[in-house]
N, C-alpha and C. Protein backbone atom coordinates (compact mmCIF):
# COMPACT_ATOMS: atom_id res chain seq x y z
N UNK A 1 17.28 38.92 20.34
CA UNK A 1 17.50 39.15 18.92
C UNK A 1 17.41 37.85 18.13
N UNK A 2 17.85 36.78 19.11
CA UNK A 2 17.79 35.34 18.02
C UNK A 2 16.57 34.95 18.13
N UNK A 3 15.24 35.24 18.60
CA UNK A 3 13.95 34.80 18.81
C UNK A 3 13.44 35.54 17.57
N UNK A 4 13.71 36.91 17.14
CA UNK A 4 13.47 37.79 15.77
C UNK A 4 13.80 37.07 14.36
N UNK A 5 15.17 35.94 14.79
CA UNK A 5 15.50 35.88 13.48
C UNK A 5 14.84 34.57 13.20
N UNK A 6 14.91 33.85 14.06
CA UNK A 6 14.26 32.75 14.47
C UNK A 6 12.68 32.71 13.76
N UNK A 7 11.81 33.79 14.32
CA UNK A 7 10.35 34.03 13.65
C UNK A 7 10.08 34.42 12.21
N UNK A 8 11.19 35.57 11.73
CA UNK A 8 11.28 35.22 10.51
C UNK A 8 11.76 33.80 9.44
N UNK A 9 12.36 33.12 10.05
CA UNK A 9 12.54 32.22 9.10
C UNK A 9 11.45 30.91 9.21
N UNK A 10 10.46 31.55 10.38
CA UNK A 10 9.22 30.76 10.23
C UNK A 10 8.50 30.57 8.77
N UNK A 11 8.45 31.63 7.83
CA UNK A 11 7.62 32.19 7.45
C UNK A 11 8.18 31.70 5.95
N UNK A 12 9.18 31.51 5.58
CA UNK A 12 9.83 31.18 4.44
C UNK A 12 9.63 29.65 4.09
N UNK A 13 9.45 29.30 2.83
CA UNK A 13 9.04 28.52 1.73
C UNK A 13 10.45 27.30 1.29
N UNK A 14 10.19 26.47 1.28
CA UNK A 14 11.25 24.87 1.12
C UNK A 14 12.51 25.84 -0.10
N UNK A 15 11.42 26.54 -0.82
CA UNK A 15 12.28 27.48 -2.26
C UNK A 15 13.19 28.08 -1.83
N UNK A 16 12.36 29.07 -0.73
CA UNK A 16 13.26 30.58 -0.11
C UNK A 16 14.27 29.64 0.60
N UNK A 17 14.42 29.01 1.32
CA UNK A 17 15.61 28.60 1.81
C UNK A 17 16.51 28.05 0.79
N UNK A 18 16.20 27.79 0.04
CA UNK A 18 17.45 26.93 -1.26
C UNK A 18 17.40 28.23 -1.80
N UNK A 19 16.99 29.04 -2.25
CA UNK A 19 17.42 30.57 -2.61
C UNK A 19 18.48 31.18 -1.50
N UNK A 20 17.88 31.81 -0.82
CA UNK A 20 18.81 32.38 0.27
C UNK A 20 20.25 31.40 0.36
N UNK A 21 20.05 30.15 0.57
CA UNK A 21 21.55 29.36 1.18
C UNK A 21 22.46 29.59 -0.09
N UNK A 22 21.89 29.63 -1.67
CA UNK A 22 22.67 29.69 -2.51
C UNK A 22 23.02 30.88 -2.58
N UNK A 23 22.32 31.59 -2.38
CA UNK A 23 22.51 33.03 -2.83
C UNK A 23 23.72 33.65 -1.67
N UNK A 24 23.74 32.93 -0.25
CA UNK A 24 24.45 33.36 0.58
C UNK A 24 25.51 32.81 0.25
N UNK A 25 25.70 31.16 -0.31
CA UNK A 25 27.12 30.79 -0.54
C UNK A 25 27.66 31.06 -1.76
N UNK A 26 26.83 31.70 -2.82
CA UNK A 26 27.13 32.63 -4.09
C UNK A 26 28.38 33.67 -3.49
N UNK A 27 27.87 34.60 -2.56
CA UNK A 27 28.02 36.04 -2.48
C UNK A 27 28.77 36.73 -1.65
N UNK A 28 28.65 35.45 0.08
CA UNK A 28 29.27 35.27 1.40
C UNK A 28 30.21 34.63 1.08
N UNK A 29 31.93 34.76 1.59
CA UNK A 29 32.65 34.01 1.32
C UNK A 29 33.52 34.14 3.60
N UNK A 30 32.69 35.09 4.01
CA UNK A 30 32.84 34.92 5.52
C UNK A 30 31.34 35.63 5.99
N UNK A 31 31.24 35.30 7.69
CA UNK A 31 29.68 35.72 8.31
C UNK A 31 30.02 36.97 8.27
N UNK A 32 30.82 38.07 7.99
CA UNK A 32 30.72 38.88 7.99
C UNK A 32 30.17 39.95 7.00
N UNK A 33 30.57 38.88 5.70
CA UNK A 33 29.43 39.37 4.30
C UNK A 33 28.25 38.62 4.51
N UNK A 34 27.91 37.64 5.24
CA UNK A 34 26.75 36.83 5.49
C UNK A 34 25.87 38.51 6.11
N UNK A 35 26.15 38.68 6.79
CA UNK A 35 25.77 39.62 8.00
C UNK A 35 25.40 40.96 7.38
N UNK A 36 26.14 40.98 6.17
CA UNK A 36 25.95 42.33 5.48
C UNK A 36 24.91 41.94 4.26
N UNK A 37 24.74 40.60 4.06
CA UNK A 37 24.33 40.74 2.86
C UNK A 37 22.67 40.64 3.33
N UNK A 38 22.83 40.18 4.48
CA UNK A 38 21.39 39.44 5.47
C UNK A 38 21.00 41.28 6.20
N UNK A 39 21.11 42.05 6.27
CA UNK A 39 20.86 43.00 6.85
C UNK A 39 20.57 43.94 5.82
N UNK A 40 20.91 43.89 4.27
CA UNK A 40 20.32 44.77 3.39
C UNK A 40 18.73 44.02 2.75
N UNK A 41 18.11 42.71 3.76
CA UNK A 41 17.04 42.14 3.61
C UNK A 41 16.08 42.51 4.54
N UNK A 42 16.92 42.48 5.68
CA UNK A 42 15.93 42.70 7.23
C UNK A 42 16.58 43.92 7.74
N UNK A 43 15.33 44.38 8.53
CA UNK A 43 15.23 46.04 8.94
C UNK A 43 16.16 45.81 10.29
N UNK A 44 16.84 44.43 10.51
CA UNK A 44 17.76 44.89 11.55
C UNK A 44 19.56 45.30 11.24
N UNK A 45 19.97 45.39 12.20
CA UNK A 45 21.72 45.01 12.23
C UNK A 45 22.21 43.90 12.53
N UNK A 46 22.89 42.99 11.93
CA UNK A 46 23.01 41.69 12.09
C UNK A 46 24.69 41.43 12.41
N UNK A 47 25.13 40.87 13.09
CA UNK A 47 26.91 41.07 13.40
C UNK A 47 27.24 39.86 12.89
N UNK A 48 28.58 39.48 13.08
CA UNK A 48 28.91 38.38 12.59
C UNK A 48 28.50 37.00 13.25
N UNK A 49 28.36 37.31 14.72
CA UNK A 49 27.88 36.01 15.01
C UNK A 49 26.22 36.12 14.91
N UNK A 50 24.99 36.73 14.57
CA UNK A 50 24.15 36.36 14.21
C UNK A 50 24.19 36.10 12.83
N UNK A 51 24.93 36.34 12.12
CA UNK A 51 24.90 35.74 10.62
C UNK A 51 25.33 34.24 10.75
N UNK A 52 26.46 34.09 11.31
CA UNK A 52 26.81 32.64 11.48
C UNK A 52 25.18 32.23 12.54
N UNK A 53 24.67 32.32 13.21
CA UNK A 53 23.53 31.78 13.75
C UNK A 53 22.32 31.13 12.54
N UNK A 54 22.10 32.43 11.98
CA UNK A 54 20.58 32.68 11.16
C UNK A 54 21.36 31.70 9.92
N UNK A 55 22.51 31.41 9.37
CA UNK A 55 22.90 30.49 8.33
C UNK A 55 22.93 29.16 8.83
N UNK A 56 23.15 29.10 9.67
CA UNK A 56 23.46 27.44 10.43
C UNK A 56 21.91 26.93 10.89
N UNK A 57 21.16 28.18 11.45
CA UNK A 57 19.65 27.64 11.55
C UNK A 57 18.93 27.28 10.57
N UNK A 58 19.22 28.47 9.51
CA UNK A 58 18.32 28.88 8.15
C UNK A 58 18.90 26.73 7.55
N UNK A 59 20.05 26.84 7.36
CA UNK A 59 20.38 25.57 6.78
C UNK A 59 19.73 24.27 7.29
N UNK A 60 19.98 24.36 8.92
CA UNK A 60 19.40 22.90 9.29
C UNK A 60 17.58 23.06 9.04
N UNK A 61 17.00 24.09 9.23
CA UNK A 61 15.48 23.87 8.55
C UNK A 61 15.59 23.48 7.04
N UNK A 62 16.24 23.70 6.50
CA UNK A 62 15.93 23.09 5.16
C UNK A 62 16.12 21.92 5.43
N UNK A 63 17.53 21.45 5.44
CA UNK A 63 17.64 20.00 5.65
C UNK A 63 16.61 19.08 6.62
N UNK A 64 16.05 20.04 7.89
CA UNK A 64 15.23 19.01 8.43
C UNK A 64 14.12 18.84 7.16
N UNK A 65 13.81 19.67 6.51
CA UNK A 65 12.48 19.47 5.99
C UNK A 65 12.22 19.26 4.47
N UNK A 66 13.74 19.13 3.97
CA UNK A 66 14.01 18.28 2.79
C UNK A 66 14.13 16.26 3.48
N UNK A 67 14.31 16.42 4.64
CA UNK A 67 14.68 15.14 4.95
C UNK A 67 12.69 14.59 5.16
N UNK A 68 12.26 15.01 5.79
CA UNK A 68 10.72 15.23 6.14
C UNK A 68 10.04 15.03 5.05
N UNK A 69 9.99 15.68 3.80
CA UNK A 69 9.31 15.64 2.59
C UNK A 69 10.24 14.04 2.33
N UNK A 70 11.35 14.09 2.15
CA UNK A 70 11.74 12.78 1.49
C UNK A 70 11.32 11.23 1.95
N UNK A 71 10.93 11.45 2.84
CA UNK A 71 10.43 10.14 4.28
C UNK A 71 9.43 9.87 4.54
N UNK A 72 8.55 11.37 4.57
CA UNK A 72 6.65 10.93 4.84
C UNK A 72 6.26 11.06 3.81
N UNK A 73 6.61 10.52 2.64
CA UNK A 73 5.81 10.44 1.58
C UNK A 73 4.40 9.63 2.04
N UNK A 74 2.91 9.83 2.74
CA UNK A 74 2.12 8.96 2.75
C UNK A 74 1.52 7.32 2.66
């Protein structure tokens, strides 16, 4: 199941992740609304510990790749 959530967040944009993280720390105040709020997006069931997963992953890709854009500037 974490290889699913994993591939989707291949696919998302430097934006969509600063959307989603705000929108999750807008709305989520535990992984258990993480989990609910992330499952009325994706066609799966998401529990509390894949919400805490897919937020802690979803987060460090941004940060790796806000850090990435900030560093290889050419």
């Amino acid at each position: 199941m974490e290889e699913l959530e994993m591939a989707k967040l291949k696919g998302l944009s430097k934006d969509s992740y600063e959307l989603v993280i705000h929108q999750l720390n807008d709305s989520c105040k535990t992984f258990r609304d993480m989990a609910t709020f992330l499952s009325g997006k994706y066609p799966i069931k998401l529990t509390d510990k894949m919400g805490e997963i897919y937020y802690k992953t979803l987060y460090l890709r941004y940060e790796v790749e806000t850090y990435q854009s900030k560093y290889n500037r050419g």
